[in-house]
C-alpha atoms as a PDB file:
ATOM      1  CA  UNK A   1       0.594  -7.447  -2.873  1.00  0.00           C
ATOM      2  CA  UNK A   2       2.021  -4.484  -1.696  1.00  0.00           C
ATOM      3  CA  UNK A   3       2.552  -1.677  -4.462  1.00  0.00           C
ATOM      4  CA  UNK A   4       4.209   1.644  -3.270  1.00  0.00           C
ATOM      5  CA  UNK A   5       4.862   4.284  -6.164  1.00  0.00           C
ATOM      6  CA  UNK A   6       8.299   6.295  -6.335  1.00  0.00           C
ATOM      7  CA  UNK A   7       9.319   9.032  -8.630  1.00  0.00           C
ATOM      8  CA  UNK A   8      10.771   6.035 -10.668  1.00  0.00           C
ATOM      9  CA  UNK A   9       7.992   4.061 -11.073  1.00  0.00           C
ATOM     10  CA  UNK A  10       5.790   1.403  -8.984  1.00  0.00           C
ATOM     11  CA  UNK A  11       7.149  -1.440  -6.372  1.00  0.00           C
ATOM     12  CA  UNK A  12       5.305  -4.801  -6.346  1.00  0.00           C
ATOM     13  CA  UNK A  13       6.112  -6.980  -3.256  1.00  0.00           C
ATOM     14  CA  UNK A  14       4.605 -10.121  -2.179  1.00  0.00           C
ATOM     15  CA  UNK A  15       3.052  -9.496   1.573  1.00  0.00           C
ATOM     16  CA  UNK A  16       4.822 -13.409   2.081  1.00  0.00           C
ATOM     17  CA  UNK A  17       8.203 -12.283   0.729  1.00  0.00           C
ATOM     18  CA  UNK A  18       8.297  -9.443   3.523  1.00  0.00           C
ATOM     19  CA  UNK A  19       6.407 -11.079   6.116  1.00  0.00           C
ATOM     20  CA  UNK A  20       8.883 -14.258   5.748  1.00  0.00           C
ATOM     21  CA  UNK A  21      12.032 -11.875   5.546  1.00  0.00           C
ATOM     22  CA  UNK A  22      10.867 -10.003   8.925  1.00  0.00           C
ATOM     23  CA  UNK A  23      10.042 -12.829  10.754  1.00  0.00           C
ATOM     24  CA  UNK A  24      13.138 -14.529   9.535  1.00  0.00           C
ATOM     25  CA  UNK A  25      15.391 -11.619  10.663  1.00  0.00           C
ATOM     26  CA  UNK A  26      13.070 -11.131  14.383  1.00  0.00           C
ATOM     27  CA  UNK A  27      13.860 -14.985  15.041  1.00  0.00           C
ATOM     28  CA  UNK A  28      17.651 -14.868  13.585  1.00  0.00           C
ATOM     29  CA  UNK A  29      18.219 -11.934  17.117  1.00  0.00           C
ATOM     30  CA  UNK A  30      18.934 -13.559  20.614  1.00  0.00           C
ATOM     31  CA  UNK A  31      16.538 -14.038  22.880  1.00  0.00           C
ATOM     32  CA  UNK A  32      14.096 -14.718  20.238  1.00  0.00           C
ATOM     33  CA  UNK A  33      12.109 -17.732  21.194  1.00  0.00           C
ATOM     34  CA  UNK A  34       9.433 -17.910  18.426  1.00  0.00           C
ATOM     35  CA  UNK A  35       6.860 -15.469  16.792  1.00  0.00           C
ATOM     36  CA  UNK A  36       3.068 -15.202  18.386  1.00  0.00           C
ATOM     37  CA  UNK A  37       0.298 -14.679  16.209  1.00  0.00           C
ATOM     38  CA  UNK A  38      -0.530 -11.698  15.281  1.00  0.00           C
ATOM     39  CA  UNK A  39      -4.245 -11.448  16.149  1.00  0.00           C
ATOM     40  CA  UNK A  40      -7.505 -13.826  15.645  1.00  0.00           C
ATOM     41  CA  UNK A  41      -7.052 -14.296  12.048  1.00  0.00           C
ATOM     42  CA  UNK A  42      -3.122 -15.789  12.377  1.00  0.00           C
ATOM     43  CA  UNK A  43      -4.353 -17.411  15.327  1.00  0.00           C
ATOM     44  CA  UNK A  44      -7.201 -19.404  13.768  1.00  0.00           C
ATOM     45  CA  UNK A  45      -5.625 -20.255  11.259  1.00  0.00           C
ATOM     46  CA  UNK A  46      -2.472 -21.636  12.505  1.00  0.00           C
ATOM     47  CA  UNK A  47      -5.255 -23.934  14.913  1.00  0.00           C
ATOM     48  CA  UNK A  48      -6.687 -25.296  11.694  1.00  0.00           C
ATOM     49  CA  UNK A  49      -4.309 -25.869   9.537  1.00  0.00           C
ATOM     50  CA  UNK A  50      -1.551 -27.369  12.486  1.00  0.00           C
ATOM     51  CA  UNK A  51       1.677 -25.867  10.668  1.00  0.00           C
ATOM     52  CA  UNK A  52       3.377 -22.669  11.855  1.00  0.00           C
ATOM     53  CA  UNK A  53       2.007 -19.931   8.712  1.00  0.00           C
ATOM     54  CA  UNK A  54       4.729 -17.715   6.933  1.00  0.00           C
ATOM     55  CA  UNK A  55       3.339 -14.684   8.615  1.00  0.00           C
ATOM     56  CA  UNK A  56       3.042 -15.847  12.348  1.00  0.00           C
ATOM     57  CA  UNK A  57       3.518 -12.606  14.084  1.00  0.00           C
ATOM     58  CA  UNK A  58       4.267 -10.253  11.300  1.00  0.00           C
ATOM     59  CA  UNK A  59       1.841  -7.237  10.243  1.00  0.00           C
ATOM     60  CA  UNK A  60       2.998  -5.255   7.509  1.00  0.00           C
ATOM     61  CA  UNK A  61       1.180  -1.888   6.516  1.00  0.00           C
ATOM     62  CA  UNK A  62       1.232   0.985   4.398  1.00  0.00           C
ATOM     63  CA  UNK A  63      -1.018   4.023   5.604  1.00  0.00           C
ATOM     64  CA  UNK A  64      -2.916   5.260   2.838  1.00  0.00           C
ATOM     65  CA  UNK A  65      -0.646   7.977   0.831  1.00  0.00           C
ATOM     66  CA  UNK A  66       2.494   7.062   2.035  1.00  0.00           C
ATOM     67  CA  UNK A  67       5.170   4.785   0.791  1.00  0.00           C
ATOM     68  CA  UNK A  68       6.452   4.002   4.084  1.00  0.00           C
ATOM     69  CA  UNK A  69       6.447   0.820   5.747  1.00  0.00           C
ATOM     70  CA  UNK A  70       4.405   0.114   9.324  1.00  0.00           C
ATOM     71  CA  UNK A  71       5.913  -3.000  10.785  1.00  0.00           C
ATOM     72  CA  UNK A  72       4.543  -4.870  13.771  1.00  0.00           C
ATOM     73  CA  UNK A  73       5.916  -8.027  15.611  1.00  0.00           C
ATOM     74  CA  UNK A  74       4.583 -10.185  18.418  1.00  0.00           C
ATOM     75  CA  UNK A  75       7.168 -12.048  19.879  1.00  0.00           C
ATOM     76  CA  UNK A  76       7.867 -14.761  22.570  1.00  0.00           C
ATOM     77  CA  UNK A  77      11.527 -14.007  24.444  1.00  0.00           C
ATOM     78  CA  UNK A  78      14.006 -16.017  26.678  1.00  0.00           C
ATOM     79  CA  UNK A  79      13.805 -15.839  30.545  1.00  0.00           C
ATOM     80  CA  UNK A  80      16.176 -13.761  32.071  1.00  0.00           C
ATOM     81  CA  UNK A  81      17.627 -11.204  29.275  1.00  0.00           C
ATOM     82  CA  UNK A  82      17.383  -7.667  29.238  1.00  0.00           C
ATOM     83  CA  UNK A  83      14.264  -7.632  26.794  1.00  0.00           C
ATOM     84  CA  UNK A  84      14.806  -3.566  26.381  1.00  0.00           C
ATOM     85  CA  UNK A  85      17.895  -4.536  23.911  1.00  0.00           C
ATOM     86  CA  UNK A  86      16.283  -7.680  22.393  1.00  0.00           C
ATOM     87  CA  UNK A  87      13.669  -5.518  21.540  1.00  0.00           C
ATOM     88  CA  UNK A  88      15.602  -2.425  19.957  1.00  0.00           C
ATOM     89  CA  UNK A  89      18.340  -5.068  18.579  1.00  0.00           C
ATOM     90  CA  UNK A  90      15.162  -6.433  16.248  1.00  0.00           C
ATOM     91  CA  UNK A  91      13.672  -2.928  15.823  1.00  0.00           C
ATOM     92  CA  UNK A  92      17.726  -2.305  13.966  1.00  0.00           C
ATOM     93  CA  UNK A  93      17.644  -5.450  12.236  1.00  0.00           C
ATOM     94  CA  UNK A  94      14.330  -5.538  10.728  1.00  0.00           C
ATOM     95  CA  UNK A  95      14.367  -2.209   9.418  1.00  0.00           C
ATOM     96  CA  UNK A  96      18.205  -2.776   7.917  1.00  0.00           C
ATOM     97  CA  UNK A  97      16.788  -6.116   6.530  1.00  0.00           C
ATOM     98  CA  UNK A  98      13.873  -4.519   5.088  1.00  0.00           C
ATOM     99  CA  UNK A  99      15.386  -1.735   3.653  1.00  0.00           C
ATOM    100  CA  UNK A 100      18.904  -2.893   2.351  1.00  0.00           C
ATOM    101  CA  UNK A 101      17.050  -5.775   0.901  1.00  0.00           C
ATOM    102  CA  UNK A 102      13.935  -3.836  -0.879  1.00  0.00           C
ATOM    103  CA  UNK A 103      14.907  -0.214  -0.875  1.00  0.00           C
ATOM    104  CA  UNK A 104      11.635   0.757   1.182  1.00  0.00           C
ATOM    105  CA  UNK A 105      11.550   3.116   4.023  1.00  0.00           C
ATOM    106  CA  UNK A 106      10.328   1.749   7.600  1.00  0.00           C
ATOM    107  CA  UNK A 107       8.296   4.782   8.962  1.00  0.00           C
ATOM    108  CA  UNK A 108       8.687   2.163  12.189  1.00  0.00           C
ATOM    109  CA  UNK A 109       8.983  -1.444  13.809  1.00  0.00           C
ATOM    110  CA  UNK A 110       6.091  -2.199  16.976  1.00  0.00           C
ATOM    111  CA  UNK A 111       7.770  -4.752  18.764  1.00  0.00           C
ATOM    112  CA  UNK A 112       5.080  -6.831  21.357  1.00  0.00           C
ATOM    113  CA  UNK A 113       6.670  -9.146  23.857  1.00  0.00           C
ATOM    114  CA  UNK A 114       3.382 -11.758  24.638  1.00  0.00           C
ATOM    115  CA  UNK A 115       5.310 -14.225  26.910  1.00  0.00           C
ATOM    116  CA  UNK A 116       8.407 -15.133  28.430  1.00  0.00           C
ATOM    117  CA  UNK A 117       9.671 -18.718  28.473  1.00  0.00           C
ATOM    118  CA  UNK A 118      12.704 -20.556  30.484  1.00  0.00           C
ATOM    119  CA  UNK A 119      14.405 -22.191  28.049  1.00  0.00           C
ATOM    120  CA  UNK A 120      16.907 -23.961  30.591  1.00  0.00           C
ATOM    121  CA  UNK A 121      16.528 -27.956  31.288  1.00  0.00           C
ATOM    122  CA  UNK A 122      14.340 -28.103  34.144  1.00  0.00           C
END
């Protein structure tokens, strides 16, 4: 659970509401192949339990005394495209997403592009 205090009183969100709405919105943008773990803990446990986890790729933080949002995204993109504006096209989007649809600020959005892939029928 994430908990950020305003002036108004304190937020409670799920970590697997945002991390599914951010990785939802990252894989909505062209280009987007699929999401890449997110280091050795996402990794492992996608190995074990053989299913694709709600927060494949997605790290979410909140520096200590802030009420910002840290968001960072590991990301497998399409052969060929100009990954400069796939990557600031899902830098825009997530941070709309994540603040038109919870009201929190995005301090900013780490965007990590692990692979390439050629989608095109060989």
């Amino acid at each position: 659970m994430i908990k950020i205090n305003t002036h108004l009183g304190s937020i409670g969100l799920s970590e697997s509401y945002l991390t599914s709405l951010i990785g939802h919105t990252a894989t909505g943008c062209f280009g987007v192949v699929r999401m890449n773990p997110a280091g050795a803990t996402q990794g492992v446990k996608s190995r074990i339990l053989k299913t694709e986890p709600i927060d494949k790729g997605v790290k979410v933080n909140v520096p200590k005394g802030s009420s910002e949002l840290e968001i960072s995204l590991h990301i497998t993109v399409m052969y060929g495209v100009n990954v400069a504006a796939i990557t600031d096209s899902i830098m825009n989007k997530v941070r709309y997403a994540v603040e038109s649809e919870t009201g929190l600020t995005v301090s900013k959005v780490d965007v990590f592009v692990d692979a390439l892939e050629n989608t095109e029928g060989d």
